[in-house]
N, C-alpha and C. Protein backbone atom coordinates (compact mmCIF):
# COMPACT_ATOMS: atom_id res chain seq x y z
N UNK A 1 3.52 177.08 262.49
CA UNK A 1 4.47 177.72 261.66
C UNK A 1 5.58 176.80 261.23
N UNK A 2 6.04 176.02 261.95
CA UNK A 2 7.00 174.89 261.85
C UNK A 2 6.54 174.11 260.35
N UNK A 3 5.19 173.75 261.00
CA UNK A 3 4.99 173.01 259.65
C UNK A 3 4.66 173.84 258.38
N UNK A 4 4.26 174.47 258.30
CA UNK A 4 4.33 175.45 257.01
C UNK A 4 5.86 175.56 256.53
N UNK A 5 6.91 176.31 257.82
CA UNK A 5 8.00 176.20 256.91
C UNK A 5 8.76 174.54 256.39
N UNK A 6 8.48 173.42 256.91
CA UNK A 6 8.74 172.44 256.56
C UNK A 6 8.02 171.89 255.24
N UNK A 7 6.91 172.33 254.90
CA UNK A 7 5.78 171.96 253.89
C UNK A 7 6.45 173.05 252.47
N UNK A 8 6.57 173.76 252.80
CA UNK A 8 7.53 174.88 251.99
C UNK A 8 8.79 174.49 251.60
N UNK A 9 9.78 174.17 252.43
CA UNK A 9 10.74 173.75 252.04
C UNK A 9 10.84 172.35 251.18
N UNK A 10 10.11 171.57 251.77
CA UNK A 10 9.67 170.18 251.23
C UNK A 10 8.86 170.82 249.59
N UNK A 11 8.34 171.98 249.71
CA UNK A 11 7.54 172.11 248.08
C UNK A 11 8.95 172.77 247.39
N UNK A 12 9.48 173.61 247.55
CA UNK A 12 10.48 173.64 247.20
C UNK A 12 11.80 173.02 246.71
N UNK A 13 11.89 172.00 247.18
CA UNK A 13 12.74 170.78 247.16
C UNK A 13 12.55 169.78 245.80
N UNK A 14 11.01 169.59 246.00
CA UNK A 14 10.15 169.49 245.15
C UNK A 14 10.11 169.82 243.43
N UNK A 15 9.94 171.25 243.34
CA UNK A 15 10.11 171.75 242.49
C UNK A 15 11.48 171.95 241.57
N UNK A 16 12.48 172.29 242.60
CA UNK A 16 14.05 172.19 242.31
C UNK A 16 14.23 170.93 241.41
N UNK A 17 14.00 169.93 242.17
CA UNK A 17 13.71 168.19 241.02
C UNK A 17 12.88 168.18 240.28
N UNK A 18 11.59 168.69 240.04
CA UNK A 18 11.14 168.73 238.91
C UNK A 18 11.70 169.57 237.94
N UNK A 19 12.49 170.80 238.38
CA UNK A 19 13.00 171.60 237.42
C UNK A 19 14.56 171.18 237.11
N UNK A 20 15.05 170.25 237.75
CA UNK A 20 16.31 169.36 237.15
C UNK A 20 15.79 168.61 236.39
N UNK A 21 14.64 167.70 236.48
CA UNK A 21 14.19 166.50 235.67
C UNK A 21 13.69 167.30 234.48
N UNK A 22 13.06 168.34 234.27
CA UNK A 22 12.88 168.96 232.76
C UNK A 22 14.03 169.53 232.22
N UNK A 23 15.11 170.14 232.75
CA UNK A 23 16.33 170.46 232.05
C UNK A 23 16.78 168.60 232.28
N UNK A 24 16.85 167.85 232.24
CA UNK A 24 17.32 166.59 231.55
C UNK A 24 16.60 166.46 230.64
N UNK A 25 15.59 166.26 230.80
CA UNK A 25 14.81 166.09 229.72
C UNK A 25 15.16 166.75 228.34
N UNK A 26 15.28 168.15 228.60
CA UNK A 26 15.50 169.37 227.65
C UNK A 26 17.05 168.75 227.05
N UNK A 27 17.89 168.27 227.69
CA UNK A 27 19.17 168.16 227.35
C UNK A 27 19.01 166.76 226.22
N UNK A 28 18.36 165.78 227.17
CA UNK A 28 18.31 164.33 226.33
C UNK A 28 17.45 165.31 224.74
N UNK A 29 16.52 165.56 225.06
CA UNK A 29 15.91 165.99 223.66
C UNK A 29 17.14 166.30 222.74
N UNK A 30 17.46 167.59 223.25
CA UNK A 30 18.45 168.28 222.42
C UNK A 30 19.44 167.19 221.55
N UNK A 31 19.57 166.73 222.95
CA UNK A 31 20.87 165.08 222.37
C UNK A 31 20.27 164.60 221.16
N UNK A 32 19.37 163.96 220.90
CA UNK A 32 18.14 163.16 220.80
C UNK A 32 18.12 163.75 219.03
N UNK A 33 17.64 164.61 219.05
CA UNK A 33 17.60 165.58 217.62
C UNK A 33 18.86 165.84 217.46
N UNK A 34 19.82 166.14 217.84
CA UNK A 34 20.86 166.19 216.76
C UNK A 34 21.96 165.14 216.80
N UNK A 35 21.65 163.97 217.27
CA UNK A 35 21.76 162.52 217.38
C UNK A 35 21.39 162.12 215.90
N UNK A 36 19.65 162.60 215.46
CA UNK A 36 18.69 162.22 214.70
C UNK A 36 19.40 162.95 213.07
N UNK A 37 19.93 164.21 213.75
CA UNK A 37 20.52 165.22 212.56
C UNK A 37 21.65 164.14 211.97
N UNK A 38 22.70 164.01 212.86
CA UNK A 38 23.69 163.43 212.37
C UNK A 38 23.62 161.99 211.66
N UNK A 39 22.44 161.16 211.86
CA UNK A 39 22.32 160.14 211.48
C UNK A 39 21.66 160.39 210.11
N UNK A 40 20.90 161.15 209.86
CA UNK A 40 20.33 161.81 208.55
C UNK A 40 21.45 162.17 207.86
N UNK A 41 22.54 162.87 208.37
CA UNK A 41 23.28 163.41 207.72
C UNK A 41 24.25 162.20 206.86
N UNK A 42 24.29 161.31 207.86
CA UNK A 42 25.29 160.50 207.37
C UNK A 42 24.74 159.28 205.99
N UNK A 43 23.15 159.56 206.15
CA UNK A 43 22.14 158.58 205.35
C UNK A 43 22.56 159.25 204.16
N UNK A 44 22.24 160.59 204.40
CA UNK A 44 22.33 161.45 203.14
C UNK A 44 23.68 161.38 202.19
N UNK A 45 24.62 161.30 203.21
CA UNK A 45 26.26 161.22 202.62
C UNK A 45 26.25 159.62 201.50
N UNK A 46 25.88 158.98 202.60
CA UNK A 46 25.69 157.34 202.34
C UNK A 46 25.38 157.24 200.70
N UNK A 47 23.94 157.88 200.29
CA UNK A 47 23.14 157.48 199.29
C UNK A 47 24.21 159.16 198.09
N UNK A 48 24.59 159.88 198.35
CA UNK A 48 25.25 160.81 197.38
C UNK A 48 26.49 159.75 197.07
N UNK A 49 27.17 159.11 198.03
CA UNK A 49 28.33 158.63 197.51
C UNK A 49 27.86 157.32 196.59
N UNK A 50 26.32 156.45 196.70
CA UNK A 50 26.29 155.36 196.50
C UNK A 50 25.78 156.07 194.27
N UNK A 51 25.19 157.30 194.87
CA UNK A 51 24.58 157.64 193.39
C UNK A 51 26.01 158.05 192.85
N UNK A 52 27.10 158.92 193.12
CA UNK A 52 28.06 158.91 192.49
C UNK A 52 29.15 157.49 192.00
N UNK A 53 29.01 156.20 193.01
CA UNK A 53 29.46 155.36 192.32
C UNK A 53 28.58 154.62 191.31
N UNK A 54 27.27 154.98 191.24
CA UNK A 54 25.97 154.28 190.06
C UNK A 54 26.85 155.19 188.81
N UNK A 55 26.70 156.32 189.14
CA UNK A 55 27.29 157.37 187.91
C UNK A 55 28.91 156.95 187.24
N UNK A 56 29.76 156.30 188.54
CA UNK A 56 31.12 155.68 187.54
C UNK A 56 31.06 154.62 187.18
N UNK A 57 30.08 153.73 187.86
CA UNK A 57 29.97 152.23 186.86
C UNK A 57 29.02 152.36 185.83
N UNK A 58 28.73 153.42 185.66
CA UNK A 58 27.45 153.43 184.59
C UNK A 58 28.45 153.81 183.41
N UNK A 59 29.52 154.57 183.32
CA UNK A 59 30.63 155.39 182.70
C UNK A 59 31.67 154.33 182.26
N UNK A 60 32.11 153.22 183.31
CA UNK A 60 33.20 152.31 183.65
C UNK A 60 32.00 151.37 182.31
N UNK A 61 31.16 151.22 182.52
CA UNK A 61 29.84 149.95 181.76
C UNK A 61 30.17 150.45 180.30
N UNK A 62 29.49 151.97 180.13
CA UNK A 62 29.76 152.08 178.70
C UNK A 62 31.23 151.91 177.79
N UNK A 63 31.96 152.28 178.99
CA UNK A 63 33.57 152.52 178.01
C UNK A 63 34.09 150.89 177.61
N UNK A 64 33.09 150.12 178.41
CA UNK A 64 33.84 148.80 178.15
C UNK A 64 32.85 148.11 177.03
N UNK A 65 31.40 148.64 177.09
CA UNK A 65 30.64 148.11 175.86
C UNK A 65 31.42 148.89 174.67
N UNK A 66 31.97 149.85 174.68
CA UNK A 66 32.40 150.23 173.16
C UNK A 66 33.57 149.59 172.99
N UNK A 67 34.40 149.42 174.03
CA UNK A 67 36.04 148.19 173.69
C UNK A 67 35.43 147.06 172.90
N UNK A 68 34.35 146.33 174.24
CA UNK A 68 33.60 145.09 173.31
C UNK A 68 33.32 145.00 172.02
N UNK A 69 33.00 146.37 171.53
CA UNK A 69 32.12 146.63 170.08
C UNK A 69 32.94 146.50 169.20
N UNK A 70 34.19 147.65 169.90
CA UNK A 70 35.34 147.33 169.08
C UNK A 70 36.00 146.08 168.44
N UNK A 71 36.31 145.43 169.81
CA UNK A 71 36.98 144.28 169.45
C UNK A 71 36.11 143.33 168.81
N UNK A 72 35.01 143.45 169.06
CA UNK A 72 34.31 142.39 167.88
C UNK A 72 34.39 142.45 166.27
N UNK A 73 33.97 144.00 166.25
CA UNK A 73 34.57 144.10 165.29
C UNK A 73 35.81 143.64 164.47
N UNK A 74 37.29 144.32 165.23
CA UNK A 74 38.33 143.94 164.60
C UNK A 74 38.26 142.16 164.77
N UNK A 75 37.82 141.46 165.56
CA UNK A 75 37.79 139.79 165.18
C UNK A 75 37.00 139.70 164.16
N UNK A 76 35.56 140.38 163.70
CA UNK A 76 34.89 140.02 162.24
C UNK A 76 35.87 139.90 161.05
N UNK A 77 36.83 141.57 161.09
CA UNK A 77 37.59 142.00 160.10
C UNK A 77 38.17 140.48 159.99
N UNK A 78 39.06 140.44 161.32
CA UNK A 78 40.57 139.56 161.46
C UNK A 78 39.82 138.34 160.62
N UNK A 79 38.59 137.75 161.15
CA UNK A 79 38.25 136.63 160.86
C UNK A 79 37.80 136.50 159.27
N UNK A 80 37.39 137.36 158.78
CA UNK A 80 37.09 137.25 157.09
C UNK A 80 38.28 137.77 156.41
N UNK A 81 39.66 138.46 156.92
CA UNK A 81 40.49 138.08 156.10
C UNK A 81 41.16 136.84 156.29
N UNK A 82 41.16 136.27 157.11
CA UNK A 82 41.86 134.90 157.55
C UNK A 82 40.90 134.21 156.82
N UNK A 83 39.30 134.01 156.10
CA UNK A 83 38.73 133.24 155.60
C UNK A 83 39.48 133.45 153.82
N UNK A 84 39.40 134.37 153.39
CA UNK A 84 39.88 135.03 151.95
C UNK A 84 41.33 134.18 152.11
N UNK A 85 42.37 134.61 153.15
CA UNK A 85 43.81 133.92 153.09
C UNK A 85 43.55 132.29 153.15
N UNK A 86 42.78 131.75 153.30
CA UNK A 86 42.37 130.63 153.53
C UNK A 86 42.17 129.73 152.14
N UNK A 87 40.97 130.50 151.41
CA UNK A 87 40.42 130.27 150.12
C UNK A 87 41.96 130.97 149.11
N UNK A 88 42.76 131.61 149.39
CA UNK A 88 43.80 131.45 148.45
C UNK A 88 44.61 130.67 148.17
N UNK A 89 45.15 130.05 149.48
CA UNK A 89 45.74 129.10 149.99
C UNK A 89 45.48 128.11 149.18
N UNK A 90 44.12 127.87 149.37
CA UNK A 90 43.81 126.26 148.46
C UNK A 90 43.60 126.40 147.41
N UNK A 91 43.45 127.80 146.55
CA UNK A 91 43.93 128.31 145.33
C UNK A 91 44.95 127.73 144.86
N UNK A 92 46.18 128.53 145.64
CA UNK A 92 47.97 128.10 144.74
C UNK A 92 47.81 127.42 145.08
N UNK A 93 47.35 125.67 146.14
CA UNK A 93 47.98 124.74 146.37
C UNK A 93 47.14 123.87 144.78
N UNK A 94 46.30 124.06 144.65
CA UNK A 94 45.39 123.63 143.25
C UNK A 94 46.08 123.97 142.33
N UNK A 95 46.75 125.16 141.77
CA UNK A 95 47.31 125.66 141.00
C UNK A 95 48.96 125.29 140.82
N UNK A 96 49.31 125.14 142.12
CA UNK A 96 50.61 124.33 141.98
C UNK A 96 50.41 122.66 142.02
N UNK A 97 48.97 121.74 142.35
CA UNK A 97 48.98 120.64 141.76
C UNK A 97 49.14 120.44 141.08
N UNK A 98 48.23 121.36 140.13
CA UNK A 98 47.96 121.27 138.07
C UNK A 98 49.68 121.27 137.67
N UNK A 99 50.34 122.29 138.23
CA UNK A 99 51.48 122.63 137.78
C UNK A 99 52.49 120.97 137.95
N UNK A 100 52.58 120.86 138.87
CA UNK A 100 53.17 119.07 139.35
C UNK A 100 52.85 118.18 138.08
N UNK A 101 51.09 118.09 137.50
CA UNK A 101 51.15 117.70 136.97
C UNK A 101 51.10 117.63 135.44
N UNK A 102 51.55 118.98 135.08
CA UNK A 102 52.10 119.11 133.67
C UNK A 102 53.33 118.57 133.94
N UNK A 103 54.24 118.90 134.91
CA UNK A 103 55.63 118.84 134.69
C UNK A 103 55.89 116.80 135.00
N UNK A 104 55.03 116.43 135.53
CA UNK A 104 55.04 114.68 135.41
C UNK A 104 54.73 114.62 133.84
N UNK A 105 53.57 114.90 133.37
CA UNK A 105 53.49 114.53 131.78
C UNK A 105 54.44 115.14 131.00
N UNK A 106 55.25 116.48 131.25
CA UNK A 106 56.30 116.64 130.32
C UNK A 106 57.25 115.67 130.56
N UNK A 107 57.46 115.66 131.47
CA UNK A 107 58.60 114.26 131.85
C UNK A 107 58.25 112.62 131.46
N UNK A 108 56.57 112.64 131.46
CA UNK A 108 56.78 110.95 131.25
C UNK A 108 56.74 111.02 129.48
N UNK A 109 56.99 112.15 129.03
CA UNK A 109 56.87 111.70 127.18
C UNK A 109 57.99 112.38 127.01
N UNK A 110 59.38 112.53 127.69
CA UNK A 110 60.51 113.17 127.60
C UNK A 110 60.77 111.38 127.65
N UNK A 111 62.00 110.67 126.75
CA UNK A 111 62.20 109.63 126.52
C UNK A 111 63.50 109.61 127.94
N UNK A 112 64.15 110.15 128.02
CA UNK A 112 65.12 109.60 128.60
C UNK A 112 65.72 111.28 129.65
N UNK A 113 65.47 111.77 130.97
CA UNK A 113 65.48 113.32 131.68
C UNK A 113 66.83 113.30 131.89
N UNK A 114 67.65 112.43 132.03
CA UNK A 114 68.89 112.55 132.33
C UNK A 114 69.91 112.98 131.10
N UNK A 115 69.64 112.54 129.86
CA UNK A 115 70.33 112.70 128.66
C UNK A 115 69.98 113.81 128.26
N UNK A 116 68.82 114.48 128.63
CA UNK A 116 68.10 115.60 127.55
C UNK A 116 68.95 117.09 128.29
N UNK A 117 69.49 117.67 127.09
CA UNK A 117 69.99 118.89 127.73
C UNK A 117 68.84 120.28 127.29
N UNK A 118 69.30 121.22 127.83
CA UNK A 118 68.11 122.37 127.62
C UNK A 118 67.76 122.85 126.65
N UNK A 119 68.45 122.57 125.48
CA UNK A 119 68.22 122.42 123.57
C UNK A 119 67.14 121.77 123.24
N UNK A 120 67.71 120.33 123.86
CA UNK A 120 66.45 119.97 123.98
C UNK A 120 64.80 119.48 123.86
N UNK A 121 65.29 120.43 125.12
CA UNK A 121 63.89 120.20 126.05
C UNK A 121 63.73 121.43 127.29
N UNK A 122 63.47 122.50 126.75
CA UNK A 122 63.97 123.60 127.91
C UNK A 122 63.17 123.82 129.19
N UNK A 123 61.97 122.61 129.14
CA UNK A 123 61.50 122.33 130.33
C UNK A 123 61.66 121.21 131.05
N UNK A 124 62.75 121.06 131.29
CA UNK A 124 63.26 119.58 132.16
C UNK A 124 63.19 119.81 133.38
N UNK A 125 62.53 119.10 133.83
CA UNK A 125 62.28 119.09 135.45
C UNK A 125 62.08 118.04 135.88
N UNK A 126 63.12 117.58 136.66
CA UNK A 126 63.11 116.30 137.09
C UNK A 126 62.32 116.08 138.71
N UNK A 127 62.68 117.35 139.51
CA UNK A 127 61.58 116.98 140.41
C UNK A 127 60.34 117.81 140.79
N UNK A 128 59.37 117.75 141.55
CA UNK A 128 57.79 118.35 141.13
C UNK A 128 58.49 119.35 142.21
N UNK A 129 57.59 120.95 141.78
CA UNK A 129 57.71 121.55 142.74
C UNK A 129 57.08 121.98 144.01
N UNK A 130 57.60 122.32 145.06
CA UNK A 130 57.12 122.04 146.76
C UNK A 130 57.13 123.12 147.13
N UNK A 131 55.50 123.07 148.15
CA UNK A 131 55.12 124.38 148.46
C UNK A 131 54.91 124.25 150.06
N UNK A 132 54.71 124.88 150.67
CA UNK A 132 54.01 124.73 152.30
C UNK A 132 53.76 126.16 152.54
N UNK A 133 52.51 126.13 153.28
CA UNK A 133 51.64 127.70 154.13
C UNK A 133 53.32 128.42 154.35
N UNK A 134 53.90 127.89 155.29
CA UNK A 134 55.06 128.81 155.55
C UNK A 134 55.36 129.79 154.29
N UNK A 135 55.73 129.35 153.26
CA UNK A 135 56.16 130.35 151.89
C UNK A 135 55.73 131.13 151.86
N UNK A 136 53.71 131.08 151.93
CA UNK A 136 53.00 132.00 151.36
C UNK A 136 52.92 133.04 152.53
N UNK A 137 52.99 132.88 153.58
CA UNK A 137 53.18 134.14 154.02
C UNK A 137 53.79 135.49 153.86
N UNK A 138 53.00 136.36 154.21
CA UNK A 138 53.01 138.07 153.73
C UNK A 138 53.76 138.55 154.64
């Protein structure tokens, strides 16, 4: 009888630890999966925040290709009126050469520019006239 109740108690003992070692078990699991939850969860957070910043640089991308567009533009404009102000430029400066040099040939068949009063000669001009970019500015 001794040994029966010792074989008993000893199966008992037994069992008690196997039934602690499956509630660990049960606990680590539990841990384990929502360990697994939270790490999903945070993957999930991860890739929503990474698609919402694709969505503001995609937004941030376009608003700056249309500035670009813009501003190319206004440099085409800027740059073909600066070509036109350019080609005028060497317009009047041509136009005020020619002019220089009527007023040298009125003067070199004017006999004497100092004596001649505006009776005359009512185009006396003794010196050529002078131009520079500065003037023509708008």
């Amino acid at each position: 009888m001794t040994m029966a109740c010792s074989s008993g108690t000893s199966s008992g003992t037994s069992s008690e630890l196997q039934g602690m070692m499956d509630q660990r078990k049960r606990k680590r699991m539990i841990s384990n999966r929502e360990s697994a939850r939270r790490s999903r969860m945070r993957k999930q957070k991860h890739l929503d925040d990474l698609a919402s910043q694709l969505t503001q640089l995609r937004s941030q991308n376009q608003q700056l290709l249309t500035s670009v567009n813009l501003t190319s533009h206004k440099y085409l404009a800027v740059e073909a009126e600066n070509s036109v102000l350019r080609a005028q430029v060497n317009e009047l400066s041509h136009r005020l050469d020619s002019l220089n040099q009527i007023i040298h040939l009125l003067n070199f068949f004017e006999p004497d520019a100092s004596t001649s009063t505006f009776f005359n000669n009512p185009f006396n001009f003794s010196l050529p006239i002078m131009a520079s970019a500065d003037m023509l500015q708008y």
